[in-house]
Protein backbone atom coordinates (compact mmCIF):
# COMPACT_ATOMS: atom_id res chain seq x y z
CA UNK A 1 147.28 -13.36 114.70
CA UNK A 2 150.69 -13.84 116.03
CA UNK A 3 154.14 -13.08 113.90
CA UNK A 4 154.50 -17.02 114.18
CA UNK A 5 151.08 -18.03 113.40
CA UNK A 6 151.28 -16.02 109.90
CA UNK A 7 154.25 -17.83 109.11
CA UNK A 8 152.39 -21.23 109.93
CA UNK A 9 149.46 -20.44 107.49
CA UNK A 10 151.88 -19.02 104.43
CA UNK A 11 153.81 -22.19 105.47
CA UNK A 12 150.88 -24.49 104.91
CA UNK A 13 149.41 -22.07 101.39
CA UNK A 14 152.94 -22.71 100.07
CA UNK A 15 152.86 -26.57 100.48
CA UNK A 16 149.94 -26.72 98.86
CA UNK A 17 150.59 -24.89 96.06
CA UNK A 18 153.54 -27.31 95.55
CA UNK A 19 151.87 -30.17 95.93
CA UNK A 20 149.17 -28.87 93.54
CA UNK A 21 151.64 -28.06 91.07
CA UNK A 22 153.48 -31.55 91.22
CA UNK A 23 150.12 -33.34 90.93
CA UNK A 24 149.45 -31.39 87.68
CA UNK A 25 152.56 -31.88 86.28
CA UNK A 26 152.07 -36.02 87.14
CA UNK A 27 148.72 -35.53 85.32
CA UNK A 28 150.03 -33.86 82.66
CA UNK A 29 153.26 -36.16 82.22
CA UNK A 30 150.80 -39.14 82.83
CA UNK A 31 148.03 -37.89 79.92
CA UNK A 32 150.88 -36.97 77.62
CA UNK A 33 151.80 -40.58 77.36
CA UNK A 34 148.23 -42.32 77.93
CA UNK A 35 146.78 -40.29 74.68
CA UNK A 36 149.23 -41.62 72.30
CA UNK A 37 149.86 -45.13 73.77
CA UNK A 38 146.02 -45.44 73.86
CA UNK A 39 145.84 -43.79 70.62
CA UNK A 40 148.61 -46.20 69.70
CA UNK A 41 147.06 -49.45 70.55
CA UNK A 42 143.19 -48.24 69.10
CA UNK A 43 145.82 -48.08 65.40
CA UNK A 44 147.49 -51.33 65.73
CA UNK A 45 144.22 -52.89 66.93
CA UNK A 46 141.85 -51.34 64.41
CA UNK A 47 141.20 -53.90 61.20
CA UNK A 48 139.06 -53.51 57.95
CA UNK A 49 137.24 -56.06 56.67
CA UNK A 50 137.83 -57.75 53.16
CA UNK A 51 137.00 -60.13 50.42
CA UNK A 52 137.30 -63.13 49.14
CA UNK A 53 136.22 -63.87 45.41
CA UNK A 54 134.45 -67.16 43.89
CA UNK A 55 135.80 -68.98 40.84
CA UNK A 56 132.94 -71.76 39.94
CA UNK A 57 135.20 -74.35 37.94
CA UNK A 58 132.01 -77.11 37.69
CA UNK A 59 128.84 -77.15 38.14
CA UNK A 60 125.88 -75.91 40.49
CA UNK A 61 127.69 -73.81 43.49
CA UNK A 62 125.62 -71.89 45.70
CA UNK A 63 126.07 -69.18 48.40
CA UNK A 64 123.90 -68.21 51.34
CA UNK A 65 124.79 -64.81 51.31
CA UNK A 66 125.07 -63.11 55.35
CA UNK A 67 123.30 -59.70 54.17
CA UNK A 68 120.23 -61.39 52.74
CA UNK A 69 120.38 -65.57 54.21
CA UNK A 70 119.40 -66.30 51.13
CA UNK A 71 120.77 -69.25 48.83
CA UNK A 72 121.27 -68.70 45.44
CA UNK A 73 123.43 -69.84 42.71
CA UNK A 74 127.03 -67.77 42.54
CA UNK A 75 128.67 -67.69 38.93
CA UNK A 76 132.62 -66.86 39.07
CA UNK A 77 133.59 -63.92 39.79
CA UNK A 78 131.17 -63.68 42.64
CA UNK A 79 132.64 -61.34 46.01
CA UNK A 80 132.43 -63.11 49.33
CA UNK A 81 132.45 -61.61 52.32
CA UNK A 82 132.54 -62.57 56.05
CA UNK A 83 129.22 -65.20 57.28
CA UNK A 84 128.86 -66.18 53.51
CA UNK A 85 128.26 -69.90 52.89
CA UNK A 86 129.49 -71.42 49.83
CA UNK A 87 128.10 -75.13 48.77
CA UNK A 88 128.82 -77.08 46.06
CA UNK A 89 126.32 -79.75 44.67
CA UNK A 90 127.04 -83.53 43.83
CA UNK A 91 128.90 -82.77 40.87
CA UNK A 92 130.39 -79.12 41.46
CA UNK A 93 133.74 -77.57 42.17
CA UNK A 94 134.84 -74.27 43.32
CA UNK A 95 138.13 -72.50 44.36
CA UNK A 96 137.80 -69.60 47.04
CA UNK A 97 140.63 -66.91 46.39
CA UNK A 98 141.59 -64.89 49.85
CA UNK A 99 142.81 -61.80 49.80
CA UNK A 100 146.61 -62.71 51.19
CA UNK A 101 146.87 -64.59 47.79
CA UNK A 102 146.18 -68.08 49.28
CA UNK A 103 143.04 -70.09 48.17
CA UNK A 104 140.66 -73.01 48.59
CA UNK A 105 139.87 -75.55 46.24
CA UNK A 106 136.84 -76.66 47.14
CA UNK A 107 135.72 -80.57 46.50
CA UNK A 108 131.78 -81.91 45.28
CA UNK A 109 129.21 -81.82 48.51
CA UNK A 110 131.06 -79.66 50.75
CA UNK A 111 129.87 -76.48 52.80
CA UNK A 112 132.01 -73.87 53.78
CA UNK A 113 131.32 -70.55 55.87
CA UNK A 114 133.77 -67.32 55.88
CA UNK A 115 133.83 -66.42 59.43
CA UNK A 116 136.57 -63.22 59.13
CA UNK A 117 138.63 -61.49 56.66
CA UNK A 118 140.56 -59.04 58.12
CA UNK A 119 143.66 -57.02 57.75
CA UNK A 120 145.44 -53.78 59.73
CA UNK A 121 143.51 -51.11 58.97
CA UNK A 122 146.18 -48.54 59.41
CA UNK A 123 149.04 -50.41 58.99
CA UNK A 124 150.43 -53.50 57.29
CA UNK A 125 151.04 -55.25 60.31
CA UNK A 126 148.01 -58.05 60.60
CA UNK A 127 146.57 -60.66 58.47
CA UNK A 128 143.27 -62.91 60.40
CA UNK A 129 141.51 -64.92 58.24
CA UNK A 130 138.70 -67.43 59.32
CA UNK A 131 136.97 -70.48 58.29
CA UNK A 132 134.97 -73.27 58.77
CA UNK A 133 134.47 -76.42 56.81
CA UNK A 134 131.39 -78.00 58.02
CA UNK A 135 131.28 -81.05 55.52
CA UNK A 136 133.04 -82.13 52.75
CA UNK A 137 136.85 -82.05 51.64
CA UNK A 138 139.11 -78.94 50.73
CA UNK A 139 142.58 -78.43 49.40
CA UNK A 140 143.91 -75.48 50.88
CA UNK A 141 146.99 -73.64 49.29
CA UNK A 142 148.45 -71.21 51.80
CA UNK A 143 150.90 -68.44 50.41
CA UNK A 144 153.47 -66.91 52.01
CA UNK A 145 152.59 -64.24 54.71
CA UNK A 146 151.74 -60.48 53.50
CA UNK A 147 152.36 -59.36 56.98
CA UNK A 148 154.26 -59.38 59.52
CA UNK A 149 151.64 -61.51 61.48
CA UNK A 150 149.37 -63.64 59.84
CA UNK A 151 146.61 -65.89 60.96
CA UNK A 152 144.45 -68.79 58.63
CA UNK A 153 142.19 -70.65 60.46
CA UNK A 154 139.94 -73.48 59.54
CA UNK A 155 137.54 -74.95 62.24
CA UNK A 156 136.45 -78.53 61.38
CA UNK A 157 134.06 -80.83 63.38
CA UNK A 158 135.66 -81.21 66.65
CA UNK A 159 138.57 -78.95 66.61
CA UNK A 160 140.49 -75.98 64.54
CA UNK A 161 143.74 -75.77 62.52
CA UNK A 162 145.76 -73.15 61.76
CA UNK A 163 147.81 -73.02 58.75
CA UNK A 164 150.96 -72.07 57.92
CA UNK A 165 152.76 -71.60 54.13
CA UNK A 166 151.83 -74.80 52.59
CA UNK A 167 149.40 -77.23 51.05
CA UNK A 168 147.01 -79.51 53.13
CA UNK A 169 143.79 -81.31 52.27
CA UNK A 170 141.27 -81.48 54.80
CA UNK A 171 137.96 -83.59 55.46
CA UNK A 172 135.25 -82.99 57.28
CA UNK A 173 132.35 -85.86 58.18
CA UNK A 174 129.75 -86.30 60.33
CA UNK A 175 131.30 -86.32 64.21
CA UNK A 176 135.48 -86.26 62.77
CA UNK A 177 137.52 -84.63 60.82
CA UNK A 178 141.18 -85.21 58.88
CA UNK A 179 143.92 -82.91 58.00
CA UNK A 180 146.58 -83.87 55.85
CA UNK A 181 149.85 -81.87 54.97
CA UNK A 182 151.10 -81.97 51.86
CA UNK A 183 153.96 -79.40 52.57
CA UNK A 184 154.59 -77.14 55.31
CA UNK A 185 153.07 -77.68 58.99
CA UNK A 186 149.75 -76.97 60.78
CA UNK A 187 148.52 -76.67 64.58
CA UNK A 188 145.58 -78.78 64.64
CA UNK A 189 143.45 -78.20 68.63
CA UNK A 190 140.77 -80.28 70.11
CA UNK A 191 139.71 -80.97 73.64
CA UNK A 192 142.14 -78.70 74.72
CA UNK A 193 145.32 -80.48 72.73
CA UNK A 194 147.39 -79.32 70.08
CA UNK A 195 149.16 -81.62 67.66
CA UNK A 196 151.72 -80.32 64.97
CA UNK A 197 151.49 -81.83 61.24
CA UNK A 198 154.41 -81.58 59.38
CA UNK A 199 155.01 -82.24 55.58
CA UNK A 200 153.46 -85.81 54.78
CA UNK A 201 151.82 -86.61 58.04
CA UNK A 202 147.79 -86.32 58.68
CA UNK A 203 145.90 -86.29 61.92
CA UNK A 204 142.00 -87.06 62.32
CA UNK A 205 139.47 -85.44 65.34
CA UNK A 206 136.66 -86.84 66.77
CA UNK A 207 133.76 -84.80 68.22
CA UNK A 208 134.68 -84.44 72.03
CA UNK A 209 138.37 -86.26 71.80
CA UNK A 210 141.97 -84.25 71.22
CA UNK A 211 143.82 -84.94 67.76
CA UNK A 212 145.07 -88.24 66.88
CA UNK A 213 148.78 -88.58 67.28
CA UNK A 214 150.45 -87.08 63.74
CA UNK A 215 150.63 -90.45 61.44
CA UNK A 216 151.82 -91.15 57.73
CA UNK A 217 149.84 -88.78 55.29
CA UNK A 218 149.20 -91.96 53.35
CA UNK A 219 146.23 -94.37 54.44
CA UNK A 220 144.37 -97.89 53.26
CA UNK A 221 141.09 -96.77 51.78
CA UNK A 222 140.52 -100.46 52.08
CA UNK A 223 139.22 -101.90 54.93
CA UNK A 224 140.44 -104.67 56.61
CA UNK A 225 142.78 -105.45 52.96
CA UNK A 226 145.08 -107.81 55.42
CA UNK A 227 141.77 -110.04 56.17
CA UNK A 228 142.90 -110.61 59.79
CA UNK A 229 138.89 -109.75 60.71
CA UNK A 230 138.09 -112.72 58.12
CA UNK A 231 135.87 -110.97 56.07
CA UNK A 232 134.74 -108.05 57.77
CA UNK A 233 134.12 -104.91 55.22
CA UNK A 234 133.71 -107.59 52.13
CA UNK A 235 130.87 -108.93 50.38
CA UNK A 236 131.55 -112.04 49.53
CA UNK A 237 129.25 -113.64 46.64
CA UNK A 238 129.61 -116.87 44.16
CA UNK A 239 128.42 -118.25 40.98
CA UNK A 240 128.24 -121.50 38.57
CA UNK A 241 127.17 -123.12 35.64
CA UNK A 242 126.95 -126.85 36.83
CA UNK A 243 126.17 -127.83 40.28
CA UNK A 244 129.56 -127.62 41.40
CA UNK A 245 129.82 -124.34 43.71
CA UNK A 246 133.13 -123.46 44.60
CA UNK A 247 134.07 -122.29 48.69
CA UNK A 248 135.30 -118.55 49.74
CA UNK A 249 136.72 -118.88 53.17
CA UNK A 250 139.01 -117.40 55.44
CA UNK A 251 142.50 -118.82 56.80
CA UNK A 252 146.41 -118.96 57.45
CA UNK A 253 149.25 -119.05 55.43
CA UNK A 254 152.65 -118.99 56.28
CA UNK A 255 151.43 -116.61 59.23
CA UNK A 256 149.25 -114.42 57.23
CA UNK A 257 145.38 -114.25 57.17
CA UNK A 258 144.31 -115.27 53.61
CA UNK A 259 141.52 -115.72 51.58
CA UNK A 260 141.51 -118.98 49.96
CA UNK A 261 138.95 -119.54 46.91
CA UNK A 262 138.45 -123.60 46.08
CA UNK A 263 136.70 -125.14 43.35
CA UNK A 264 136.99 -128.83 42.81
CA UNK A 265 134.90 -131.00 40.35
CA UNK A 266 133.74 -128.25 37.84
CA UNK A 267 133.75 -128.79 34.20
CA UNK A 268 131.97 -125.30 33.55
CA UNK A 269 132.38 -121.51 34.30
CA UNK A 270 132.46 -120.93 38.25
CA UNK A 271 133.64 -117.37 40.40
CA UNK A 272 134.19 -116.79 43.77
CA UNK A 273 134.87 -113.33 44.58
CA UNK A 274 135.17 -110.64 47.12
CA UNK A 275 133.84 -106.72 47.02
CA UNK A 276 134.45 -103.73 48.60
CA UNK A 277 132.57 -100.78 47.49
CA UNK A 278 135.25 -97.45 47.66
CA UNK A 279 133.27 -94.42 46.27
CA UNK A 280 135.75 -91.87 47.01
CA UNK A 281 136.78 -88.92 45.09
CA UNK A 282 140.86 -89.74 43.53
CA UNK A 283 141.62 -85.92 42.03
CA UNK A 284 143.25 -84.29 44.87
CA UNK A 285 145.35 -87.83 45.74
CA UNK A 286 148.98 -87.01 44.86
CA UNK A 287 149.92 -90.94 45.36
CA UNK A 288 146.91 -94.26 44.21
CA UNK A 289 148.57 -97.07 44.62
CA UNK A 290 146.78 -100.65 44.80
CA UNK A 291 148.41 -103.70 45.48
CA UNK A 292 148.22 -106.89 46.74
CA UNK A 293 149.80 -110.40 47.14
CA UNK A 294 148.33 -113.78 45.69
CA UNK A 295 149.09 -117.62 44.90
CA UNK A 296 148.09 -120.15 42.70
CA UNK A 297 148.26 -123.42 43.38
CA UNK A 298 145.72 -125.22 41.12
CA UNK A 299 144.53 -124.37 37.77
CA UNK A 300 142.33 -126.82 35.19
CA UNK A 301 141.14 -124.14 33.03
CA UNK A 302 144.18 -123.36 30.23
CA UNK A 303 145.19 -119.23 30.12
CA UNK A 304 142.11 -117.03 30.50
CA UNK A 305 139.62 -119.15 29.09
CA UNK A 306 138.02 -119.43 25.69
CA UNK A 307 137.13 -115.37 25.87
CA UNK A 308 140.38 -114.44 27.54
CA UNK A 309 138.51 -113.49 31.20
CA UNK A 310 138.40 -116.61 33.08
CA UNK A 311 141.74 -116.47 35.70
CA UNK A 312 142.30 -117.84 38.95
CA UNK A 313 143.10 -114.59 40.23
CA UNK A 314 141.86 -111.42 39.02
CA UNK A 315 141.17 -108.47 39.96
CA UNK A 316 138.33 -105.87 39.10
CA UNK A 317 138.90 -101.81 39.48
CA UNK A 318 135.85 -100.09 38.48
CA UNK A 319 136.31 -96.19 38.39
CA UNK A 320 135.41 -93.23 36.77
CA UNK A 321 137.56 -91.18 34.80
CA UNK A 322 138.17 -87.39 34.51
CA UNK A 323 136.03 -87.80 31.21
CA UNK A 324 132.90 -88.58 33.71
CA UNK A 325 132.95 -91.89 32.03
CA UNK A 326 132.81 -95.30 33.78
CA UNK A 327 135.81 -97.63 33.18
CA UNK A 328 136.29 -101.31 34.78
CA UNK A 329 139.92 -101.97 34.98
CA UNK A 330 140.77 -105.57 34.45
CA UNK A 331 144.02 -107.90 35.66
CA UNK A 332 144.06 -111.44 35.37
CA UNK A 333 146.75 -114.45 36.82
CA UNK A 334 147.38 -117.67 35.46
CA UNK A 335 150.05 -120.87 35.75
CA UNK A 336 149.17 -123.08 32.89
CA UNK A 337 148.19 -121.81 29.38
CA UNK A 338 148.52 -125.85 27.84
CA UNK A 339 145.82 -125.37 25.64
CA UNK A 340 146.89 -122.11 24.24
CA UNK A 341 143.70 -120.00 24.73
CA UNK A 342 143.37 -116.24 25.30
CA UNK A 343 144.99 -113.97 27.85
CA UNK A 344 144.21 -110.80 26.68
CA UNK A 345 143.84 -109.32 29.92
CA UNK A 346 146.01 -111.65 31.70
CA UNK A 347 149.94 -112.32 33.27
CA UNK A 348 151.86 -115.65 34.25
CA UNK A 349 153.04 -116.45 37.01
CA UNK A 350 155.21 -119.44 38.88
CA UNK A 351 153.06 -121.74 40.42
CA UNK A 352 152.35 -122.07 44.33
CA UNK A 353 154.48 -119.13 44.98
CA UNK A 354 153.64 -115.82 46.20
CA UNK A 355 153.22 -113.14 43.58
CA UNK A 356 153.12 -109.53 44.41
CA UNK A 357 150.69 -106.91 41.99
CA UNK A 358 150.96 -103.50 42.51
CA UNK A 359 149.35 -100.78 40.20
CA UNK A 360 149.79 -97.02 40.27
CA UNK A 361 146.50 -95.64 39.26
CA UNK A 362 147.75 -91.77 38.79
CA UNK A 363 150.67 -93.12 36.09
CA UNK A 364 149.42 -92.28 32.99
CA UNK A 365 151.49 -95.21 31.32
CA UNK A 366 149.78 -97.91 33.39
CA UNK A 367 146.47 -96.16 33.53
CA UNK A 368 144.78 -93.59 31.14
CA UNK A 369 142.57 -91.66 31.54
CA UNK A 370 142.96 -90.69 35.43
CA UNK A 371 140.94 -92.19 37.73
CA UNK A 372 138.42 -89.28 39.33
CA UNK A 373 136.76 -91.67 41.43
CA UNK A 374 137.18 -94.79 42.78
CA UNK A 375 133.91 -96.71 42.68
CA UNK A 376 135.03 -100.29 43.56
CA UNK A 377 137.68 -102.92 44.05
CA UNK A 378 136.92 -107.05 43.24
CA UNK A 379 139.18 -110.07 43.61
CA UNK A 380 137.93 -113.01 42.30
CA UNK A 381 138.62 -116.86 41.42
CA UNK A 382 136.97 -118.35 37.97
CA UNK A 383 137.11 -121.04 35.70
CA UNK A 384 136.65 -125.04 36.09
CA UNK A 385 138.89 -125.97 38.99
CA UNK A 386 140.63 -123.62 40.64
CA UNK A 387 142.95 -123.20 44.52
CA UNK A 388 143.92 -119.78 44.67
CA UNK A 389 144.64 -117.21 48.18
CA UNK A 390 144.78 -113.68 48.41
CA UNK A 391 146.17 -111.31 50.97
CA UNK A 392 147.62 -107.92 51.98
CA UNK A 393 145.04 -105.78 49.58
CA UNK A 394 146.04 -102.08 49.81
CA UNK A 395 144.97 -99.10 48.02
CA UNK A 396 147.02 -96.53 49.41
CA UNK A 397 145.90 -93.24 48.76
CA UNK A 398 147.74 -89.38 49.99
């Protein structure tokens, strides 16, 4: 081999060698930040799993626990971890305490599944925590972040919401769901919308359809109270004592739909009245109001009648209390009193001239005990002769 040739190869051998070193030293340079930036992420991602724990304030709860699927009755105290189910009965209420130091008050007939519980596991960076309410209602008290990043979840029919610090009742039915905040603001997602809640707005899902555009917090548990669908949602029934019956119909008054009750002729006890059932649970409401407008044009019957509960307008509130005892709340409305007999339960008012009644049922100086449910509302007519109209019926509720 020639002087030049030799040269050629050592040439070549020494590029190599180069090359080889510069490639290790890439691969080394490369590794020496992969390990720990890999080693990195595996940390920050990494989580432990945690608890929740039970507090049974009434009645019957159970809990379908994920490490056995079996159902059985949880006393307080109880640990709950992640794919528990916790139901409460007809007449039981429970409060689920999370780990981050928010909780869940949990209302009669409601079902609720931990889905995750989760927190850094070598760091205090992360907070997840997962749930779903698949029936019933919930008050959920969020408290202020423990990390950096932290993540409450409910999934109701039809969509999820995530939570942020503050207080928000939520309701979950068969095909839709409602969230209500109380204070503080939520992300509630359906159908691929997001709507934000803030502090005394609500917003309801249907299965398949996005949020409903944020409205009031506050809402009519009455339907129809303004009558403009006649009598739609109402039962209207009637009653007498001589073969006089007196008329319940539907019509206008100074632009507004009324109901007018009419009784001419009578010389004993008639009623004409109107019913909604309600049936709703009043003890996480933070405003009850009911109200409505009336006139009374015609009135034969002196006060209240010889026992004080014969009015031309009156109104019926049956509820029960916080005692689990039954209570009818009674208001009666009257022009004329000439005869001077009882009105025990009743009020007078101008004739022919709108009159506006408005009760708030969580004051404990207009009504005591609370309200825990609200069974029923009534409007009615009685007496001999009677021309009274009704309209605008609300019972706002938040």
């Amino acid at each position: 081999m020639s002087d030049e040739q030799d040269a050629a190869v050592a040439g070549r051998t020494t590029a190599i060698a180069w090359a080889t070193i510069w490639l290790a030293l890439v691969a080394f340079i490369a590794l020496a930040y992969a390990i720990p930036t890999g080693a990195g992420s595996i940390i920050a991602s990494a989580t432990r799993h945690n608890t929740a724990k039970l507090e049974v304030l009434l009645g019957t709860v159970l809990v379908r626990e994920e490490s056995s699927g079996l159902e059985a009755n949880a006393a307080s105290g109880k640990m709950l971890v992640e794919g528990d189910i916790i139901r409460t009965t007809g007449k039981s209420q429970a409060v689920i305490w999370l780990f981050d130091g928010s909780n869940l008050r949990l209302w009669p007939d409601t079902i609720l599944t931990v889905e995750q519980l989760r927190s850094s596991r070598f760091s205090n960076d992360r907070t997840i925590i997962a749930l779903r309410l698949e029936k019933g209602h919930a008050r959920a008290e969020v408290a202020l972040p423990p990390t950096p990043s932290r993540q409450i979840e409910v999934s109701l029919p039809g969509g999820t919401s995530l939570l942020r610090e503050g207080s928000y009742s939520l309701d979950a039915w068969s095909g839709r769901s409602e969230l209500v905040t109380h204070l503080g603001s939520a992300s509630v997602t359906g159908a691929g919308r997001s709507v934000e809640v803030l502090k005394s707005e609500r917003t309801s899902i249907a299965l398949g359809q996005p949020p409903s555009v944020p409205m009031p917090g506050a809402r009519n548990l009455l339907d129809n109270g303004d009558f403009s669908r006649g009598l739609e949602g109402w039962t209207a029934t009637a009653d007498a004592e001589d073969p006089v019956m007196g008329s319940t119909a539907t019509g206008v008054d100074e632009g507004r739909s009324v109901v007018v009750f009419q009784r001419i002729g009578g010389v004993k006890h008639g009623e004409n009245r109107i019913f909604q059932a309600i049936n709703r649970d009043t003890t996480d409401f933070d405003l009850l109001k009911f109200r409505f407008d009336f006139k009374i044009n015609a009135q034969s019957l002196s006060g209240g009648g010889w026992q004080g509960s014969e009015y031309p307008v009156k109104v019926r509130l049956k509820y029960r209390d916080v005692y689990d005892s039954e209570t009818l709340l009674v208001r009666g409305f009257y022009i004329q009193n000439d005869a001077g007999n009882s009105t025990v339960s009743g009020q007078a008012v101008p004739k022919a001239q709108w009159q506006t009644f408005e009760l708030d049922l969580l004051s404990p100086a207009q009504v005591s005990p609370r309200p825990a449910a609200l069974l029923s509302v009534e409007v009615s007519a009685s007496g001999w002769d009677f021309s009274s109209r009704i309209t605008n019926a609300e019972l706002m509720a938040e």
